[in-house]
PDB file of N, CA and C in Angstrom:
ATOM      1  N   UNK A   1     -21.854   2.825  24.810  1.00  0.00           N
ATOM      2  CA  UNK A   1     -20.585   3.221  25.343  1.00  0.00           C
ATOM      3  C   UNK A   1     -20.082   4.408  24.539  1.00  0.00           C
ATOM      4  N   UNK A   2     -19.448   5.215  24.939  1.00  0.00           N
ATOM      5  CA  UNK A   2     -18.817   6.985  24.478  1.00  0.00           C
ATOM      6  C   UNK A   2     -17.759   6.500  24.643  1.00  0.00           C
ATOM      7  N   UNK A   3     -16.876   6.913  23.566  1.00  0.00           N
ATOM      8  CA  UNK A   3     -15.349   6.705  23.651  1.00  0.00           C
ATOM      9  C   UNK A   3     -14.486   8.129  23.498  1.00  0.00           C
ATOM     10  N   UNK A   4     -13.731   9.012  24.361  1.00  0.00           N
ATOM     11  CA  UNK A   4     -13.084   9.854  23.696  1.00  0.00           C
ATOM     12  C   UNK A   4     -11.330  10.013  23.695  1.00  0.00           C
ATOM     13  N   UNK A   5     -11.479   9.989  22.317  1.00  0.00           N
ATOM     14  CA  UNK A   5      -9.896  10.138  21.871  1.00  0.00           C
ATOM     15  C   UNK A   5      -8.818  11.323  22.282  1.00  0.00           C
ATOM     16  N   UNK A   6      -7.810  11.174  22.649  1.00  0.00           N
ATOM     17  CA  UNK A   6      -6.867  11.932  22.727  1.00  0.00           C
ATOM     18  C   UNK A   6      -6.305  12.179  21.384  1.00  0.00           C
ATOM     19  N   UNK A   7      -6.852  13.362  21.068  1.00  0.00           N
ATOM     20  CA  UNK A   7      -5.545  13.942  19.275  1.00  0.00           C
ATOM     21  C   UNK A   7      -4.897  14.011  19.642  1.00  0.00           C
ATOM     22  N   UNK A   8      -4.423  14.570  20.529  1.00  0.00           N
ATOM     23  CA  UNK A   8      -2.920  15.101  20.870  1.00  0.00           C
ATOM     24  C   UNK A   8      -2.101  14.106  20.924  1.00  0.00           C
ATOM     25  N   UNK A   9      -2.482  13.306  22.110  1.00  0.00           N
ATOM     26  CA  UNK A   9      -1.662  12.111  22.267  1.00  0.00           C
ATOM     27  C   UNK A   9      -1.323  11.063  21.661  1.00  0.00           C
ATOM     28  N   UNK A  10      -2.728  10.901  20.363  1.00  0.00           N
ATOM     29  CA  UNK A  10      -2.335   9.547  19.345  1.00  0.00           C
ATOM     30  C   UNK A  10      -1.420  10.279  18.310  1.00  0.00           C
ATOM     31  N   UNK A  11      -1.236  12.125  18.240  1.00  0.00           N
ATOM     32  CA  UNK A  11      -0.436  12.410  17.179  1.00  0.00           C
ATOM     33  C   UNK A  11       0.933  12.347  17.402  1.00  0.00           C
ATOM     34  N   UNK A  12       1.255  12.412  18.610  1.00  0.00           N
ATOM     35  CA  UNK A  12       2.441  12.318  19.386  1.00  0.00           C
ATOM     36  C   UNK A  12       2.767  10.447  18.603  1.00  0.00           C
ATOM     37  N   UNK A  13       2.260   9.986  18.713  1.00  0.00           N
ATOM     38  CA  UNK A  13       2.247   8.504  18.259  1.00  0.00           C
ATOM     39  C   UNK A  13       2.598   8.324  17.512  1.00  0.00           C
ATOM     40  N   UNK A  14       1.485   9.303  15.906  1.00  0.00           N
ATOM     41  CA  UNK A  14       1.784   9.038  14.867  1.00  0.00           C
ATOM     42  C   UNK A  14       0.692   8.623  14.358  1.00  0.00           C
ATOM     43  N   UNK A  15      -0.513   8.588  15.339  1.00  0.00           N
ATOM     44  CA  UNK A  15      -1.676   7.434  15.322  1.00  0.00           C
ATOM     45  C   UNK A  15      -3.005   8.503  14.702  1.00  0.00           C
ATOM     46  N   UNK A  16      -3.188   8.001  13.704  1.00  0.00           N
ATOM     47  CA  UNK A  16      -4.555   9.235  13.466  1.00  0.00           C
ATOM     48  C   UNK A  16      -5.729   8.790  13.633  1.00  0.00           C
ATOM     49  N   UNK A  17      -7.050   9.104  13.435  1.00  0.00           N
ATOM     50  CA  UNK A  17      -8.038   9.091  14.110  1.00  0.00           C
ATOM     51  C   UNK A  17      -8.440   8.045  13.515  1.00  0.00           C
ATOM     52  N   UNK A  18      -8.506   7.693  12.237  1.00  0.00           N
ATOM     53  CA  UNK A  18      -8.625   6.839  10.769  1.00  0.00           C
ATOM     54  C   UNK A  18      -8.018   5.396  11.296  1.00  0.00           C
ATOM     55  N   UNK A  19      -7.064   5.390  11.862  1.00  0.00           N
ATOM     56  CA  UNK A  19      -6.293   4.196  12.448  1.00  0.00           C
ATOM     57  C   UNK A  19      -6.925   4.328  13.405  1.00  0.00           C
ATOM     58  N   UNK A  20      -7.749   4.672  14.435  1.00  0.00           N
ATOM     59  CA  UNK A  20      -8.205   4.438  15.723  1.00  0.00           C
ATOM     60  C   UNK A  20      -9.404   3.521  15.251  1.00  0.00           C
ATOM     61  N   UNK A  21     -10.015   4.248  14.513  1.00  0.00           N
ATOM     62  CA  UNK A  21     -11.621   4.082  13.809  1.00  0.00           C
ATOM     63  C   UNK A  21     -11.554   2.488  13.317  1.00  0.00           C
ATOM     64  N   UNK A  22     -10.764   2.211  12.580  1.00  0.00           N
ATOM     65  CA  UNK A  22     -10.212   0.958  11.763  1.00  0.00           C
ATOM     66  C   UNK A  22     -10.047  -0.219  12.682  1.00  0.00           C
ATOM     67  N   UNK A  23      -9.043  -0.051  13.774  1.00  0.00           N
ATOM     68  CA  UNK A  23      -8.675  -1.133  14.871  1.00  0.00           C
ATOM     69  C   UNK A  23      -9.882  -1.183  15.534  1.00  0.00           C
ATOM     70  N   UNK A  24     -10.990  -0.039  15.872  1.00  0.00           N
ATOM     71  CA  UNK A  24     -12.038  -0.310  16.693  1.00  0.00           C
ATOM     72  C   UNK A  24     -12.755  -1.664  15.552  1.00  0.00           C
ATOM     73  N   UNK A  25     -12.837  -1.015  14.425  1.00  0.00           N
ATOM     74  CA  UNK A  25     -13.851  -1.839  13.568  1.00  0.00           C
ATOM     75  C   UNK A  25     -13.486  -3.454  13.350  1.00  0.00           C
ATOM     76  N   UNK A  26     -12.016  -3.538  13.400  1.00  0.00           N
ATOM     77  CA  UNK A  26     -11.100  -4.812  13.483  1.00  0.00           C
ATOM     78  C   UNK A  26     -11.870  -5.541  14.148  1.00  0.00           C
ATOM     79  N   UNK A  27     -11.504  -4.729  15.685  1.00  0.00           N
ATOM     80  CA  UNK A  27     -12.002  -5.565  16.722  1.00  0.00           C
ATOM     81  C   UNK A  27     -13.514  -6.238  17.176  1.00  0.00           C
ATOM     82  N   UNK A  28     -13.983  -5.046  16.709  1.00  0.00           N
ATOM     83  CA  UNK A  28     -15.832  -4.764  17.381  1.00  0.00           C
ATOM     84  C   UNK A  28     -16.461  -4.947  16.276  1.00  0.00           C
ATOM     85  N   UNK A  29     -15.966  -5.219  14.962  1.00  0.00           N
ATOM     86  CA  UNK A  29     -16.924  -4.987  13.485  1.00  0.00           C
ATOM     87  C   UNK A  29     -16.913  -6.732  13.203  1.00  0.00           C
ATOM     88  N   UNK A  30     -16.956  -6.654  11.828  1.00  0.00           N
ATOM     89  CA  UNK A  30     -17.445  -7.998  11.188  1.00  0.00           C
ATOM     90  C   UNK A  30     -16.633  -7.430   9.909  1.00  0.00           C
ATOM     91  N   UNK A  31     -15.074  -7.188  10.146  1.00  0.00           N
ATOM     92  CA  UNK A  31     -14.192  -7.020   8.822  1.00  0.00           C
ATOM     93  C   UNK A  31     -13.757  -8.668   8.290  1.00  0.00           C
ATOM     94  N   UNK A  32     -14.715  -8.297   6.958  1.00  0.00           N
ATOM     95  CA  UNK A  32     -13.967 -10.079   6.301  1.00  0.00           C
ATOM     96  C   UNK A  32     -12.488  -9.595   5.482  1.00  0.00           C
ATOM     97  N   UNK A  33     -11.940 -10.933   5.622  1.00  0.00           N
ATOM     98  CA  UNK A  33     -10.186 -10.638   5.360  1.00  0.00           C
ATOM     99  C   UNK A  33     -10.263 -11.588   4.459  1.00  0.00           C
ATOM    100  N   UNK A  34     -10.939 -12.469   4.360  1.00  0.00           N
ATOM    101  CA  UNK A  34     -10.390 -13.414   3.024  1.00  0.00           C
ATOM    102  C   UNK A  34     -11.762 -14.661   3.089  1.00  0.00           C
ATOM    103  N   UNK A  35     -11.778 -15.390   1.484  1.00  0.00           N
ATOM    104  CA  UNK A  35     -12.517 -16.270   1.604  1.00  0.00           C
ATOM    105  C   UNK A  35     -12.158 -17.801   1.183  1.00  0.00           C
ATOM    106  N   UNK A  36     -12.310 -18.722   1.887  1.00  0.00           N
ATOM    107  CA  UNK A  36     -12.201 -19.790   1.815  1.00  0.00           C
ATOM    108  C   UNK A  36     -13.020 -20.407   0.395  1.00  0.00           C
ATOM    109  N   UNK A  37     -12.971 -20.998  -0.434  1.00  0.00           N
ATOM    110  CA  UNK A  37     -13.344 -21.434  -1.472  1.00  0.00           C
ATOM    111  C   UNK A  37     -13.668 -23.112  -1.191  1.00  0.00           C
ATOM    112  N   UNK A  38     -14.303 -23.819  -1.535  1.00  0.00           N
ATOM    113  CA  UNK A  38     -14.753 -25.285  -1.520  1.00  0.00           C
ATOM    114  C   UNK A  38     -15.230 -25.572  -2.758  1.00  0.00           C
ATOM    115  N   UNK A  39     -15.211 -26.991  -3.434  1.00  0.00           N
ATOM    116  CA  UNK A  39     -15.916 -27.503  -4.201  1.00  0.00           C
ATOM    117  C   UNK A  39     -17.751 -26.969  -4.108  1.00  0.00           C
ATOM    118  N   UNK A  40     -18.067 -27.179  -2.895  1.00  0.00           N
ATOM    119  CA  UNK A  40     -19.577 -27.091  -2.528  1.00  0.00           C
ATOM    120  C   UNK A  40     -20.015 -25.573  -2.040  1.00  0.00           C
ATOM    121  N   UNK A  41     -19.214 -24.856  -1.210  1.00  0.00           N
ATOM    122  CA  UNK A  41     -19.352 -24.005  -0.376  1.00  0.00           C
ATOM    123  C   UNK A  41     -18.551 -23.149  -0.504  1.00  0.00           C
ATOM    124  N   UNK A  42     -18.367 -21.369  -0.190  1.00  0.00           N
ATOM    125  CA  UNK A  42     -17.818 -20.536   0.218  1.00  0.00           C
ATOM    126  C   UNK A  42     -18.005 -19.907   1.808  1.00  0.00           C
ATOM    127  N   UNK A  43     -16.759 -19.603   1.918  1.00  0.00           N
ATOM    128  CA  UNK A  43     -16.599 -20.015   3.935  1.00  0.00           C
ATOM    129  C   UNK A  43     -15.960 -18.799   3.738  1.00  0.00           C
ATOM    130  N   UNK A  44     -16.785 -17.191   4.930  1.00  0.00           N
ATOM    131  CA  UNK A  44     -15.935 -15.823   4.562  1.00  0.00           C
ATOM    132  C   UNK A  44     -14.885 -16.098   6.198  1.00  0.00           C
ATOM    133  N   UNK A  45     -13.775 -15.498   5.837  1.00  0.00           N
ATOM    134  CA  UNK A  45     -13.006 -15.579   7.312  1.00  0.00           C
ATOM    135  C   UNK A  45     -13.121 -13.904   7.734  1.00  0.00           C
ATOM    136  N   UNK A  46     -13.997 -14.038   9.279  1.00  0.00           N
ATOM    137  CA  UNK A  46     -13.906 -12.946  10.002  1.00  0.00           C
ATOM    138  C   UNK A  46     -12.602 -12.311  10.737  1.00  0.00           C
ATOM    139  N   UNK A  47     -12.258 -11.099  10.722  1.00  0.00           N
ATOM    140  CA  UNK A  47     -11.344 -10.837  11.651  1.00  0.00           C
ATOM    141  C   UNK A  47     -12.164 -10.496  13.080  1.00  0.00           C
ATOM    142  N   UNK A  48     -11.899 -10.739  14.065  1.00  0.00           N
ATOM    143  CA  UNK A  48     -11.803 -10.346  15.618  1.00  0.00           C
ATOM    144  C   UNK A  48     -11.248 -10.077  16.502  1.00  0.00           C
ATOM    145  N   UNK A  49     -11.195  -9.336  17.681  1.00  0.00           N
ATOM    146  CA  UNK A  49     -10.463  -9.655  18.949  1.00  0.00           C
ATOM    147  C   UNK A  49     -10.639 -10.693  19.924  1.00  0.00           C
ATOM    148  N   UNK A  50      -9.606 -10.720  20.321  1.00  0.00           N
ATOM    149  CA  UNK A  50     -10.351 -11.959  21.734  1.00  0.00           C
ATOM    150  C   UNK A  50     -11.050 -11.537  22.379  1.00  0.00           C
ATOM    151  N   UNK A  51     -12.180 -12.799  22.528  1.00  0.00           N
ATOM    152  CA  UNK A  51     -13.136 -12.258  23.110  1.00  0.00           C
ATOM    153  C   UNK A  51     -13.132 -11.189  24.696  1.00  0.00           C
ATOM    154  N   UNK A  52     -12.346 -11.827  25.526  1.00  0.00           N
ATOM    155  CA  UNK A  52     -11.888 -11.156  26.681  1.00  0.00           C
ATOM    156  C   UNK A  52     -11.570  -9.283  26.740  1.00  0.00           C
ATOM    157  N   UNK A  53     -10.886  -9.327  25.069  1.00  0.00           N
ATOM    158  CA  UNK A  53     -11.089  -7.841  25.194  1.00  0.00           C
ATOM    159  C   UNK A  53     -12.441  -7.072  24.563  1.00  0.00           C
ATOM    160  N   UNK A  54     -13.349  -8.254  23.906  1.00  0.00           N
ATOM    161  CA  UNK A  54     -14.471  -7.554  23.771  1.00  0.00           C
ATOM    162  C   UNK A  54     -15.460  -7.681  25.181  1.00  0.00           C
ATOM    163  N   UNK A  55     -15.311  -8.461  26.261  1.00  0.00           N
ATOM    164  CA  UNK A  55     -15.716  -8.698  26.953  1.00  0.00           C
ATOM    165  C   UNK A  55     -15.879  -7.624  28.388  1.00  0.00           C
ATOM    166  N   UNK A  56     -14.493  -6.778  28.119  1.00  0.00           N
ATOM    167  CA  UNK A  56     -14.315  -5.704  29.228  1.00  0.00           C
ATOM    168  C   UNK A  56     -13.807  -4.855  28.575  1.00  0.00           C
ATOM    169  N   UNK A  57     -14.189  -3.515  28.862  1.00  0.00           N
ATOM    170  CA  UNK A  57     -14.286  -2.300  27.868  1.00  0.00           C
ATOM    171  C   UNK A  57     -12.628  -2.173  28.534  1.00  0.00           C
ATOM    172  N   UNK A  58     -12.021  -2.546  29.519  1.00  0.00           N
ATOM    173  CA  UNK A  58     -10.997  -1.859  29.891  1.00  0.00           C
ATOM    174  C   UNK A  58      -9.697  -2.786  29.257  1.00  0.00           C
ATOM    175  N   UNK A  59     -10.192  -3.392  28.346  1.00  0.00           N
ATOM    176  CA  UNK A  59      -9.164  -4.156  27.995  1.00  0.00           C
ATOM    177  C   UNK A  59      -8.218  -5.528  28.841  1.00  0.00           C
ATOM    178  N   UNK A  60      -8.378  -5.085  29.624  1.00  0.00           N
ATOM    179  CA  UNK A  60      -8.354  -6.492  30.893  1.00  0.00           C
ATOM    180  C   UNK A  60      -8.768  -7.859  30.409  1.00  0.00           C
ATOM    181  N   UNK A  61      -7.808  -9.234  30.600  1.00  0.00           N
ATOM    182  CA  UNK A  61      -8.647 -10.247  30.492  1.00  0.00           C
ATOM    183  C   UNK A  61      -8.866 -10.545  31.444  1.00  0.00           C
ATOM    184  N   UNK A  62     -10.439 -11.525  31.804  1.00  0.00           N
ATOM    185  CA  UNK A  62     -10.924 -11.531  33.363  1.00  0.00           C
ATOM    186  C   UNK A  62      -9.533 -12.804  33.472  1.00  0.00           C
ATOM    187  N   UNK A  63     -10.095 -13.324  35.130  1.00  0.00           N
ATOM    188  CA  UNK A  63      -9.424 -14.288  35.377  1.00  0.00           C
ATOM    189  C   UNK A  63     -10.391 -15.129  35.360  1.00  0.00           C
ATOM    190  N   UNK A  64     -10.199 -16.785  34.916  1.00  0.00           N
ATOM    191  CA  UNK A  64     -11.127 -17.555  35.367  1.00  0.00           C
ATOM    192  C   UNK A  64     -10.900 -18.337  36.428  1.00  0.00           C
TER     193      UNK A  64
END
């Protein structure tokens, strides 16, 4: 998939490219945010999107 950004329009925002890049990675990456600790085990917590918006590029959730 090709994604292209509007500069103009995310600067109008306030939104820079760095913040576009970041929320993509939020969503679509494997950013760990924190780790769970155990006596036995360490458990990493993923961040994600719902799946629905990884599911349709248009951001849409389907209907079921």
């Amino acid at each position: 998939m090709t994604m292209e950004i509007d500069r103009e329009a995310a600067a109008v925002y306030g939104v820079s490219i760095d913040q576009v890049r970041q929320e993509l990675y939020n969503c679509f990456g494997a950013r760990q945010v924190a780790t769970i600790y155990t006596a036995s085990n360490d458990y990493q917590v993923i961040l994600e999107c719902n799946k629905q918006i990884q599911d349709d590029p248009t951001g849409s959730p389907r209907s079921t």
